[in-house]
Protein backbone atom coordinates (compact mmCIF):
# COMPACT_ATOMS: atom_id res chain seq x y z
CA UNK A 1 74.76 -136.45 85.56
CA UNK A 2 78.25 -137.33 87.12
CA UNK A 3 80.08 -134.30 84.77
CA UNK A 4 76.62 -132.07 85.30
CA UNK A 5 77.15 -132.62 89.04
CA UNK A 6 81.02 -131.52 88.78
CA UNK A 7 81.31 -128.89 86.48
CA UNK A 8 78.16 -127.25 85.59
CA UNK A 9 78.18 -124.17 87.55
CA UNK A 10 81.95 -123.77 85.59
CA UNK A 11 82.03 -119.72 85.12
CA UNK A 12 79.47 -118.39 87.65
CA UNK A 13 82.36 -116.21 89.29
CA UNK A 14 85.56 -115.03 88.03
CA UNK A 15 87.57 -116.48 90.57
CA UNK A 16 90.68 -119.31 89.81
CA UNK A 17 90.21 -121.49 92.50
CA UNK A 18 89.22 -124.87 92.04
CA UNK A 19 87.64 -125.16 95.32
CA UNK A 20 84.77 -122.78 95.42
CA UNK A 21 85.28 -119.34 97.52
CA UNK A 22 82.64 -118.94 100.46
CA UNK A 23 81.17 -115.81 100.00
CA UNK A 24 80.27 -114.72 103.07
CA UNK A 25 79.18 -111.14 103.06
CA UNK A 26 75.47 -110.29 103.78
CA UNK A 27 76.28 -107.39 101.17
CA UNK A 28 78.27 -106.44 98.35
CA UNK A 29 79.61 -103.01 97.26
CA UNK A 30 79.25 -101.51 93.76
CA UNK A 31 81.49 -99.24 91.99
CA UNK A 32 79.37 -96.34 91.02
CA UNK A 33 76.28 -95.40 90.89
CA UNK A 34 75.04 -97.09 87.59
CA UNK A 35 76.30 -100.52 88.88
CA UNK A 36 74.33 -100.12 92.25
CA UNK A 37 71.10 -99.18 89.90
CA UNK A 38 71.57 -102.65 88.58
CA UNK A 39 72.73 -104.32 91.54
CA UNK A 40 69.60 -103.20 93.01
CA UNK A 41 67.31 -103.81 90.31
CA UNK A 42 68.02 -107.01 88.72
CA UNK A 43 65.93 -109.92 90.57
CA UNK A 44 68.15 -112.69 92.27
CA UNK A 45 71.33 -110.48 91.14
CA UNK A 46 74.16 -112.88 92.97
CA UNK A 47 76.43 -109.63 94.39
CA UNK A 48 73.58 -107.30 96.25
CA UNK A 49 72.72 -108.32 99.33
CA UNK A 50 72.44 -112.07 100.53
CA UNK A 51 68.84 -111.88 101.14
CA UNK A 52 68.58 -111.16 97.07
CA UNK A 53 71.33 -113.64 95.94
CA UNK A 54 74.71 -114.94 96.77
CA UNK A 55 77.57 -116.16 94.35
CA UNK A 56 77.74 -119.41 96.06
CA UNK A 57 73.64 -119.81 95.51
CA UNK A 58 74.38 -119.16 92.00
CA UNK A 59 76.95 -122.24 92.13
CA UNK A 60 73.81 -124.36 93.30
CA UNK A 61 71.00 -123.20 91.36
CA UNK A 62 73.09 -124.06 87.91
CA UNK A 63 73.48 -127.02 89.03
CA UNK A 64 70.27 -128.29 90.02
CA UNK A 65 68.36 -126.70 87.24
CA UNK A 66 70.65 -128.62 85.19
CA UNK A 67 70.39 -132.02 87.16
CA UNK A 68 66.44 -131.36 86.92
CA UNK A 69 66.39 -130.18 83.50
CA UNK A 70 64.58 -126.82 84.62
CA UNK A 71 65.59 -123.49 83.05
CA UNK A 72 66.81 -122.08 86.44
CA UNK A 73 66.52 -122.59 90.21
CA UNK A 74 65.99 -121.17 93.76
CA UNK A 75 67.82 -121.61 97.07
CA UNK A 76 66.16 -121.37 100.59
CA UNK A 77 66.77 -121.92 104.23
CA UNK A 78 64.66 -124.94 104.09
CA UNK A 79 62.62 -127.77 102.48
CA UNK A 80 59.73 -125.84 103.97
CA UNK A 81 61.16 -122.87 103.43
CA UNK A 82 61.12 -124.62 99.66
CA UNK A 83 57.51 -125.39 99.84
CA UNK A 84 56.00 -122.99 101.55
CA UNK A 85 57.25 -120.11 99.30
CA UNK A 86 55.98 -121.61 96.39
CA UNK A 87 52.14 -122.51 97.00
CA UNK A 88 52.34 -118.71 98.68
CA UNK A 89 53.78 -117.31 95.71
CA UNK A 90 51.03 -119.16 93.75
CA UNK A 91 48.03 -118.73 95.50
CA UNK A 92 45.54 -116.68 97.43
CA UNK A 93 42.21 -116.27 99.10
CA UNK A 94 39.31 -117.98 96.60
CA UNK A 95 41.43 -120.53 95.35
CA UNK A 96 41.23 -123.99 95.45
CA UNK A 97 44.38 -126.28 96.01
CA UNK A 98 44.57 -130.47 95.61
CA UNK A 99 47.19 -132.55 97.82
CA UNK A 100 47.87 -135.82 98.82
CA UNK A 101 46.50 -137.78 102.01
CA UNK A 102 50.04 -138.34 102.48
CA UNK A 103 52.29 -135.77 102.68
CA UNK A 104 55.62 -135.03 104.86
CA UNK A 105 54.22 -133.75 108.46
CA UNK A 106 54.95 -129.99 107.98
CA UNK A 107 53.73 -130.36 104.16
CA UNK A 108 50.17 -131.58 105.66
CA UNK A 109 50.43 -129.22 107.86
CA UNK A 110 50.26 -126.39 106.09
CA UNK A 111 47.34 -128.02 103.49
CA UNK A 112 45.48 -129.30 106.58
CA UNK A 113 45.65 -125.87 108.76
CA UNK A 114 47.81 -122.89 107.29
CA UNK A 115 46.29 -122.30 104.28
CA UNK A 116 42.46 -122.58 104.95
CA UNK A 117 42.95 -119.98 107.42
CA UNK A 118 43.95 -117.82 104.86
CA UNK A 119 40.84 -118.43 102.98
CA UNK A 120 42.36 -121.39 100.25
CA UNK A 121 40.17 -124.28 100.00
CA UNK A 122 42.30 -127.24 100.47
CA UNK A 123 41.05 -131.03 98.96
CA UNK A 124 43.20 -133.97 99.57
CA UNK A 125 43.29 -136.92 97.57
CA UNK A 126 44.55 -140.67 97.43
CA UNK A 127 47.31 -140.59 95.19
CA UNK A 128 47.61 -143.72 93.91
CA UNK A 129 43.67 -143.18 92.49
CA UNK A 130 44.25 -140.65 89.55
CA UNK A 131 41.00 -140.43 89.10
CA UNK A 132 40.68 -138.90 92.53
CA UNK A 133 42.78 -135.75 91.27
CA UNK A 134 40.45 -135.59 88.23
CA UNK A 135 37.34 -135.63 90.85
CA UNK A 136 38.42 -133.16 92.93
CA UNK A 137 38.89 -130.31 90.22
CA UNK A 138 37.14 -127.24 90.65
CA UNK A 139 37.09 -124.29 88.64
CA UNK A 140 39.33 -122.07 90.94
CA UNK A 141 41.36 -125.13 91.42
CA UNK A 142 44.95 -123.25 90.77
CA UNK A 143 47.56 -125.74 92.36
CA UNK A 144 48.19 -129.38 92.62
CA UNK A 145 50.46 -130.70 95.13
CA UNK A 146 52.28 -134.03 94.65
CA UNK A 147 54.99 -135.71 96.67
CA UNK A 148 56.51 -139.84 95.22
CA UNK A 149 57.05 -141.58 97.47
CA UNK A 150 55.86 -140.34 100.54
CA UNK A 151 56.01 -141.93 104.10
CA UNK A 152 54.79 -144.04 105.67
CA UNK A 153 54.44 -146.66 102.97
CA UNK A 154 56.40 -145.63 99.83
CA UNK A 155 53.91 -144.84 97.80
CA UNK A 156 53.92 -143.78 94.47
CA UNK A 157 52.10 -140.76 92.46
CA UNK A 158 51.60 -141.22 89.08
CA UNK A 159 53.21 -138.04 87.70
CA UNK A 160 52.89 -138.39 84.29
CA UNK A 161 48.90 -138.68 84.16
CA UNK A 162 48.50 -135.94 87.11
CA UNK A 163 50.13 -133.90 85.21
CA UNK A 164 48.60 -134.02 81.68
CA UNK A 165 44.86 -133.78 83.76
CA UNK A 166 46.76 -130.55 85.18
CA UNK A 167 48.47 -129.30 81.71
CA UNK A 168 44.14 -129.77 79.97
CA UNK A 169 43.02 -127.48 82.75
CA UNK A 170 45.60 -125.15 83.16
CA UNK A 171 46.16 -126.01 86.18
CA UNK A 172 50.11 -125.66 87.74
CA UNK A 173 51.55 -128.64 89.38
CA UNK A 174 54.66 -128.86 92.31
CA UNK A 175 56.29 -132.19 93.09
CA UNK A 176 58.56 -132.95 96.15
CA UNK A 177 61.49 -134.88 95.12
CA UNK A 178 63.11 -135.02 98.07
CA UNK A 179 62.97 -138.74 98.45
CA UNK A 180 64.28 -139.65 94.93
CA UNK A 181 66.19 -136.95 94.19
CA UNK A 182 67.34 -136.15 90.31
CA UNK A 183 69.44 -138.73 89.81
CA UNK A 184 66.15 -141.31 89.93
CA UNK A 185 63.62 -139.21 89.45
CA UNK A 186 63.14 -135.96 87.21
CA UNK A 187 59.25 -134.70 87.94
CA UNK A 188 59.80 -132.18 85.00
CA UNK A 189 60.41 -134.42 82.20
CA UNK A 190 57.25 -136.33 83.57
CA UNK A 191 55.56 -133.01 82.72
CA UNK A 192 55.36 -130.56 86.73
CA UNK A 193 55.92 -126.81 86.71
CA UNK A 194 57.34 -126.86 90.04
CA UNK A 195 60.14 -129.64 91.30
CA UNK A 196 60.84 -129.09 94.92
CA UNK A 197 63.84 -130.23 97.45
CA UNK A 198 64.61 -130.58 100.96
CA UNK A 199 68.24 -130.36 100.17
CA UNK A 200 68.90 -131.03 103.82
CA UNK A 201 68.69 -134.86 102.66
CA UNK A 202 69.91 -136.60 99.16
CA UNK A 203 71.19 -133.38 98.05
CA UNK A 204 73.50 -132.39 100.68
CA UNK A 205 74.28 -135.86 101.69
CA UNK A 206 76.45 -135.82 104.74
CA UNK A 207 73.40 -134.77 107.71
CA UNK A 208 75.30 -131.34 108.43
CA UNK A 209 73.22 -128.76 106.51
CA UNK A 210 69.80 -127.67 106.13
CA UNK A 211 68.31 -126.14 102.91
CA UNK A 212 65.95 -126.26 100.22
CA UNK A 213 65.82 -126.24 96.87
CA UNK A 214 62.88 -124.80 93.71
CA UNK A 215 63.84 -125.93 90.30
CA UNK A 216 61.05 -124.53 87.56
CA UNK A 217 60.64 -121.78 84.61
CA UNK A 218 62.45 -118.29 84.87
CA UNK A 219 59.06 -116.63 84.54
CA UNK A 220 57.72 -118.70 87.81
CA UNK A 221 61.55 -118.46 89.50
CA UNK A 222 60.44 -114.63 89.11
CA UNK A 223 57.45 -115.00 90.75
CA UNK A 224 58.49 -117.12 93.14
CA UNK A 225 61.64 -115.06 94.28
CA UNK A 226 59.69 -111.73 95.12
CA UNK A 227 57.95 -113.94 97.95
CA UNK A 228 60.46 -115.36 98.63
CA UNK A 229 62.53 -112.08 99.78
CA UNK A 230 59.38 -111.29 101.85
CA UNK A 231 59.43 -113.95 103.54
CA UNK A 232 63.38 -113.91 104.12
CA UNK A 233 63.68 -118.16 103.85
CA UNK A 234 67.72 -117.37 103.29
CA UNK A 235 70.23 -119.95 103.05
CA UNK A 236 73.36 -119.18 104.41
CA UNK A 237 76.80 -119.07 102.53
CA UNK A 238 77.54 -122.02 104.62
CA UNK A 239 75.10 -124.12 103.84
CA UNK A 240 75.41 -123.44 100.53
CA UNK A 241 78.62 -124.18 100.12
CA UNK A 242 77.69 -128.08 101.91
CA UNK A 243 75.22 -128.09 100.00
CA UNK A 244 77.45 -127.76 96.60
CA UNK A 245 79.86 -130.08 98.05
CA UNK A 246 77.22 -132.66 98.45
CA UNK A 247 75.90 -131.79 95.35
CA UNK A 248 79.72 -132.76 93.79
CA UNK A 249 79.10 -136.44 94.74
CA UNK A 250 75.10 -136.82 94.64
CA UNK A 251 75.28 -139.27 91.43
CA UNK A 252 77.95 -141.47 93.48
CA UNK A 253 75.97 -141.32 96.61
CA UNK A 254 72.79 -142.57 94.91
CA UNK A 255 73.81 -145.81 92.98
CA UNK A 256 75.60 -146.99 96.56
CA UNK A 257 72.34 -146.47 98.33
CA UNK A 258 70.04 -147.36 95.32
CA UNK A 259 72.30 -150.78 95.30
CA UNK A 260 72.62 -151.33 99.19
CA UNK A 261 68.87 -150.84 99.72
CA UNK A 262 67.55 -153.15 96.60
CA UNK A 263 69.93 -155.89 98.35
CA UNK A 264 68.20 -154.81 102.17
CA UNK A 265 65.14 -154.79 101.27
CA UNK A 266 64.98 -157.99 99.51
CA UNK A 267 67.16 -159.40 102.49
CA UNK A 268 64.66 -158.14 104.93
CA UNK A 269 61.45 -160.06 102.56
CA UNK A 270 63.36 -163.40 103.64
CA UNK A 271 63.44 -162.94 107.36
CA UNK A 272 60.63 -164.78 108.75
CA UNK A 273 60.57 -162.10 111.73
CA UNK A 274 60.01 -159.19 109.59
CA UNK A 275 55.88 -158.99 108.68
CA UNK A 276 55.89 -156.78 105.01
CA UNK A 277 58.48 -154.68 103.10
CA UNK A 278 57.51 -151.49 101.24
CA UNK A 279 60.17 -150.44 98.90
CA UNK A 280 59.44 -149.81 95.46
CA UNK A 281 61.91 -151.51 93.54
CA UNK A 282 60.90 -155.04 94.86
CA UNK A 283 57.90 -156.93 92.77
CA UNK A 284 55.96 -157.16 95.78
CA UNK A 285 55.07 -153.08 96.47
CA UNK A 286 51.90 -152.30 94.70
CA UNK A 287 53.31 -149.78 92.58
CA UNK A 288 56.26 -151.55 90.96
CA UNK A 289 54.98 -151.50 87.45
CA UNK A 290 54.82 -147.32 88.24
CA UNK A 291 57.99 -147.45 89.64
CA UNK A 292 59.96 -148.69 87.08
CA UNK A 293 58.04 -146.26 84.35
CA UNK A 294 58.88 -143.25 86.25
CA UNK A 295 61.81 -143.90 88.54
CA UNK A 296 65.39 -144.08 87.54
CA UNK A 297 66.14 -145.83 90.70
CA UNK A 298 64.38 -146.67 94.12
CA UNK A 299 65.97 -144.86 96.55
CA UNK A 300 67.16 -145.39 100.20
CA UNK A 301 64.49 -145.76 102.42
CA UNK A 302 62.54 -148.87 103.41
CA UNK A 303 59.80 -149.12 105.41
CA UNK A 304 59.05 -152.56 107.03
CA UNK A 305 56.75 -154.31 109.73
CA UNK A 306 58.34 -156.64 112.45
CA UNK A 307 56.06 -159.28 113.74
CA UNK A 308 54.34 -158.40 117.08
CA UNK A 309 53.50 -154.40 118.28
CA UNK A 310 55.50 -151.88 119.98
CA UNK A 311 57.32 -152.84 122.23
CA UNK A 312 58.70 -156.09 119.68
CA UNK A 313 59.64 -152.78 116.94
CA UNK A 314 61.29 -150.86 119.84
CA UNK A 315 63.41 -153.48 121.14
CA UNK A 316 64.44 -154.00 117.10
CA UNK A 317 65.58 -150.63 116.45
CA UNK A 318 67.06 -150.03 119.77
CA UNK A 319 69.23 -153.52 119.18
CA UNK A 320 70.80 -152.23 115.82
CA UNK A 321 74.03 -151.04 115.82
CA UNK A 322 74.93 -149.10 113.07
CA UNK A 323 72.32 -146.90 112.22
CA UNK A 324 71.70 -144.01 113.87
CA UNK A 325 68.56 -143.71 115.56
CA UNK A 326 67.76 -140.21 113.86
CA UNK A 327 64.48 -138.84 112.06
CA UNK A 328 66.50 -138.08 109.11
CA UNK A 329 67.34 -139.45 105.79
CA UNK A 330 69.37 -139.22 102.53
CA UNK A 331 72.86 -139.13 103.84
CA UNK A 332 75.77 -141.19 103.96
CA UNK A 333 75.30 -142.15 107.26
CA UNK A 334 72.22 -145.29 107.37
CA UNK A 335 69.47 -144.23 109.83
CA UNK A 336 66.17 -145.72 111.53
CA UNK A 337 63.89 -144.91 113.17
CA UNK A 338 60.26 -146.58 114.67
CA UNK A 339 57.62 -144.74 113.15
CA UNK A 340 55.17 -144.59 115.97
CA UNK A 341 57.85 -143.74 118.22
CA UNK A 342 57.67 -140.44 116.34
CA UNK A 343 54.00 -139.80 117.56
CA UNK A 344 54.49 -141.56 121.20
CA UNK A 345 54.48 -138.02 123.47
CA UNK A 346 51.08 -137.04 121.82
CA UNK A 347 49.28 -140.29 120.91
CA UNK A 348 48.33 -143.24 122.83
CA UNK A 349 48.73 -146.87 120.71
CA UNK A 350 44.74 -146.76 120.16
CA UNK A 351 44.98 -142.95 118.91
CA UNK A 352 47.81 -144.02 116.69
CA UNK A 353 45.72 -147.45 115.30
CA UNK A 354 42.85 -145.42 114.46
CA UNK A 355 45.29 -142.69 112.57
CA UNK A 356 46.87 -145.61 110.20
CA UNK A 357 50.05 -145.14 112.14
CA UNK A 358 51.43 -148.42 112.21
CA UNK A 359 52.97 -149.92 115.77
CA UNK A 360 55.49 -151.92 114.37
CA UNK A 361 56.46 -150.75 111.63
CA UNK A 362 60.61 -149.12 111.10
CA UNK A 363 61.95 -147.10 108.46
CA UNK A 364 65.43 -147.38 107.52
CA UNK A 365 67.13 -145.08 105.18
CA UNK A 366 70.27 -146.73 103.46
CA UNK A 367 73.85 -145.18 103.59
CA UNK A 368 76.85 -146.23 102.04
CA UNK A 369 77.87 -148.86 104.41
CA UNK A 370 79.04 -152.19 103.26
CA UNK A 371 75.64 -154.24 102.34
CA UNK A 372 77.22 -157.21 104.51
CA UNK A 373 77.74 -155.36 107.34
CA UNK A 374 74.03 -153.78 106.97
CA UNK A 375 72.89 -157.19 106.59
CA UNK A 376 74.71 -158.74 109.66
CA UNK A 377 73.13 -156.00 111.63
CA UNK A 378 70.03 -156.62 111.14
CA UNK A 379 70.52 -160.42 111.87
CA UNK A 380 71.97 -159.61 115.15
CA UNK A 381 68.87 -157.07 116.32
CA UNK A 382 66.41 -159.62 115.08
CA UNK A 383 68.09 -162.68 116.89
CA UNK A 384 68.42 -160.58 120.01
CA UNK A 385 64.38 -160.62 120.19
């Protein structure tokens, strides 16, 4: 992974340099006509027009689909840009798509609201119940929608057996890895068509770009592109270039913040102010046993209850010092944030009880900070309360 991240897109452009070239031209010239027939024909050809392709997207897509161990990759502007472009690509009016109760916001979103105006039925399912997946089948059921782990809780989807109930029914499956990222998690090997990024958090690293990332088949990367040009989800030069300089040190990255949360996390368990820990490398979260099947490591983010309500989770995060407070995560920077705090403008604590949106709970996603400076941090919020 640490040579794959480094030197796999070796030979996408003809240039010497050893830093990559930012290619920032929203089109590219041809030298006759037969070269612009091609140019203009060839799907995702890299020197067209930016909408189409880009050289430095071509950098990024060899290297994720080899870090996923997909045949080839797509860039967009977005990890909803990501998303969205694939279930649109995949489905339309009549059919039948299964989620998760949990899901990133905009992800829910658009299985809650978007897509049953456009006539898709829409089921969502517990995803730690397998079973459930199996139950909700239909026979215009075309898509299945995971996401491991998911806010608020870390919880876990068990990929492997979603996806062989998928594979029997021919039935095409997308998984957002966005909170594992390749180096601890590979969805594909686990059996999903469809492995999808926000690379706006592990991948880029460093909380300066946004982008997204689809890693699948060259026949569904076909598919998936024409959408995507209609819908125009581009990533910029820019970003792609962060994003392949974040990409450069993603295996790095990971084991610090794989180690520095698995040390948090079981750091926070022995503090008698903090209620419950979810992470899913400790022995305690339900899932562990999954965890450690299908996860190479546990990630950065932590989600964890401090004793009391509100206001006692307010004054906690407000009192720590070196974490951002920032609804972000994945980058080298730590950040926290109080969940609820999130839904404070539009719900009242009741409306947020009654939606399972825990009052005092925090989630903290690692960086590379010293663990002992982490650690006295969190000694000094919790004393201050």
């Amino acid at each position: 992974m640490e040579t794959l991240a480094v030197h796999a897109d070796g030979g996408v452009t003809a240039d010497k340099t050893v830093a990559p070239a930012i290619h920032y031209s929203a089109v590219f010239k041809a030298d006759d006509s037969a070269e612009f027939v091609e140019m203009s024909s060839v799907p995702q050809h890299p020197r067209n027009y930016t909408r189409y392709g880009n050289p430095v997207h071509e950098r990024v897509k060899k290297i994720m689909a080899e870090l996923e161990g997909t045949e080839t990759a797509l860039v967009t502007a977005s990890g909803m840009g990501a998303i969205a472009t694939t279930i649109l690509s995949l489905v339309k009016a009549g059919d039948h798509v299964i989620g998760q109760t949990r899901h990133y916001m905009s992800t829910a979103k658009m299985l809650d609201d978007m897509l049953q105006r456009f006539g898709i039925e829409v089921t969502l399912v517990d995803q730690t119940d397998t079973a459930a997946f199996e139950c909700a089948i239909r026979p215009n059921t075309k898509l299945i929608v995971l996401e491991t782990p998911v806010n608020p809780l870390l919880m876990l989807t068990d990929i492997a057996a979603v996806t062989r109930l998928a594979k029997s029914r021919g039935i095409l499956t997308m998984a957002d890895n966005t909170f594992s990222s390749p180096i601890n998690q590979r969805p594909h090997d686990l059996g999903v068509d469809i492995v999808v990024h926000s690379a706006t958090k592990y991948l880029g690293g460093h909380h300066d770009m946004t982008g997204g990332v689809i890693c699948t088949s060259r026949a569904l990367a076909e598919d998936i592109w024409h959408t995507h040009i209609t819908l125009g989800s581009v990533l910029s030069p820019m970003d792609a270039w962060l994003l392949l300089r974040g990409l450069r040190t993603l295996p790095m990255r990971i084991e610090r913040i794989n180690a520095n949360a698995m040390a948090l996390a079981s750091f926070l368990e022995q503090q008698p102010q903090i209620e419950r820990v979810f992470y899913p490398g400790l022995t305690s979260h339900p899932q562990h046993e999954l965890a450690k099947r299908q996860m190479n490591g546990y990630g950065g983010v932590i989600a964890f209850g401090v004793r009391g309500g509100y206001a006692e989770a307010e004054h906690f995060v407000s009192s720590l010092q070196i974490p951002h407070n920032a609804g972000n995560l994945g980058g080298v920077d730590s950040l926290v944030i109080h969940t609820a705090a999130m839904w404070a403008g539009t719900m009242n604590p009741a409306q947020m009880k009654a939606a399972d949106i825990p009052l005092n709970f925090v989630r903290y996603s690692v960086g590379i900070e010293h663990i002992d400076d982490l650690k006295a941090d969190i000694l000094q919020a919790l004393a201050s309360m």
